[in-house]
Protein backbone atom coordinates (compact mmCIF):
# COMPACT_ATOMS: atom_id res chain seq x y z
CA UNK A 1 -9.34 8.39 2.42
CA UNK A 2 -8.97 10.48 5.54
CA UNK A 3 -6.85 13.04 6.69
CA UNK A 4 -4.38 12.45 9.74
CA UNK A 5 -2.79 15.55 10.76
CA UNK A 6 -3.01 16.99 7.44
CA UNK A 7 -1.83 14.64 5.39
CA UNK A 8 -4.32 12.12 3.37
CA UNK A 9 -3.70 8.16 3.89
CA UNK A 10 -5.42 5.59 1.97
CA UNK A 11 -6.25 2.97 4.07
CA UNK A 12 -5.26 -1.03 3.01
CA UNK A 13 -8.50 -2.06 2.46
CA UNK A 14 -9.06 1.13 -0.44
CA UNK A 15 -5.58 -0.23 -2.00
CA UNK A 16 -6.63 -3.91 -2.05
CA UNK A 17 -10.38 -3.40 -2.72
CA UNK A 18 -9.06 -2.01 -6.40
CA UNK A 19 -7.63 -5.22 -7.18
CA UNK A 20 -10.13 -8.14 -5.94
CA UNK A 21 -13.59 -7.31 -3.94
CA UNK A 22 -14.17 -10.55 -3.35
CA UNK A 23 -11.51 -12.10 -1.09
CA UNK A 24 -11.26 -11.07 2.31
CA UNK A 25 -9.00 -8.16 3.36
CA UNK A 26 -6.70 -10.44 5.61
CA UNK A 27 -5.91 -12.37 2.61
CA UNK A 28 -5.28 -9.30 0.49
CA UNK A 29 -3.24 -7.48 2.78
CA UNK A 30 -0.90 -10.64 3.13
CA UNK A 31 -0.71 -10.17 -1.11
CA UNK A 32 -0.09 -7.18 -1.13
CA UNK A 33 2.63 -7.66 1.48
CA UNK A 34 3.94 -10.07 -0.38
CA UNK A 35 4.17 -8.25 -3.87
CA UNK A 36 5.77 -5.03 -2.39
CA UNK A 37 8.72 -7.90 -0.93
CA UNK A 38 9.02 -9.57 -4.08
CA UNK A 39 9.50 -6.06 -6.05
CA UNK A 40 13.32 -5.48 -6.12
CA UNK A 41 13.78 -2.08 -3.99
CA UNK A 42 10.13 -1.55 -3.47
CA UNK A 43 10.26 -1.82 0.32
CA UNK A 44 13.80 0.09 0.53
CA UNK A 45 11.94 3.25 -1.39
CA UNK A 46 8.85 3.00 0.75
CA UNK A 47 10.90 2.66 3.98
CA UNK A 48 12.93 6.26 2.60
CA UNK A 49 9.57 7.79 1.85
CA UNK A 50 8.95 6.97 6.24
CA UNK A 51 6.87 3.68 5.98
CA UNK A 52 5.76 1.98 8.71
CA UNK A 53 5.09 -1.79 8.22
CA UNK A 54 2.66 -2.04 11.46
CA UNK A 55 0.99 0.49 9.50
CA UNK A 56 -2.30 -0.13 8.26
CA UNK A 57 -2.24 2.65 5.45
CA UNK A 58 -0.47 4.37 3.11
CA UNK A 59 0.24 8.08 2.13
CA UNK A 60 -0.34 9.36 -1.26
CA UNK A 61 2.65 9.28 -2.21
CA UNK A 62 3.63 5.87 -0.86
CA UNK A 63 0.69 4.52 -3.15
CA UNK A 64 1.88 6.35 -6.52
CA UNK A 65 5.68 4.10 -5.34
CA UNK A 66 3.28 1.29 -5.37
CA UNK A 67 1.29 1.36 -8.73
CA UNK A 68 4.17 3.34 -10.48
CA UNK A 69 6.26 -0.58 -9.12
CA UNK A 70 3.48 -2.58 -9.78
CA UNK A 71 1.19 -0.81 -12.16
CA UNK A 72 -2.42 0.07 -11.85
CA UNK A 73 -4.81 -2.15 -10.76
């Protein structure tokens, strides 16, 4: 995690790396895309929270949206 003016981000890799270490992170990225897209509203609350799909993190708060959609990993 780092901190980008003041507010934490957790990088993709961190996200994906707590569901499979042993795929690459291209692949994993592209599932995770995928998953967020096949979660009805999922993408619409991210985008309100101020997602960024270029983006290669997420806030805090975007990632409790994410497991409280999906569950934990």
């Amino acid at each position: 995690m780092k901190r980008i003016h003041n507010t934490c981000v957790w990088p993709y890799g961190t996200c994906l790396t707590l569901f499979s270490r042993t795929k690459p992170t291209s692949l994993l990225i592209e599932k995770m895309k995928k998953w967020i897209l096949l979660c009805p509203g999922l993408l619409q609350r991210l985008y309100d929270l101020g997602y960024q799909p270029n983006c290669r993190s997420f806030t805090p708060l975007e990632v409790r949206v994410i497991i409280d959609a999906l569950g934990e990993p």
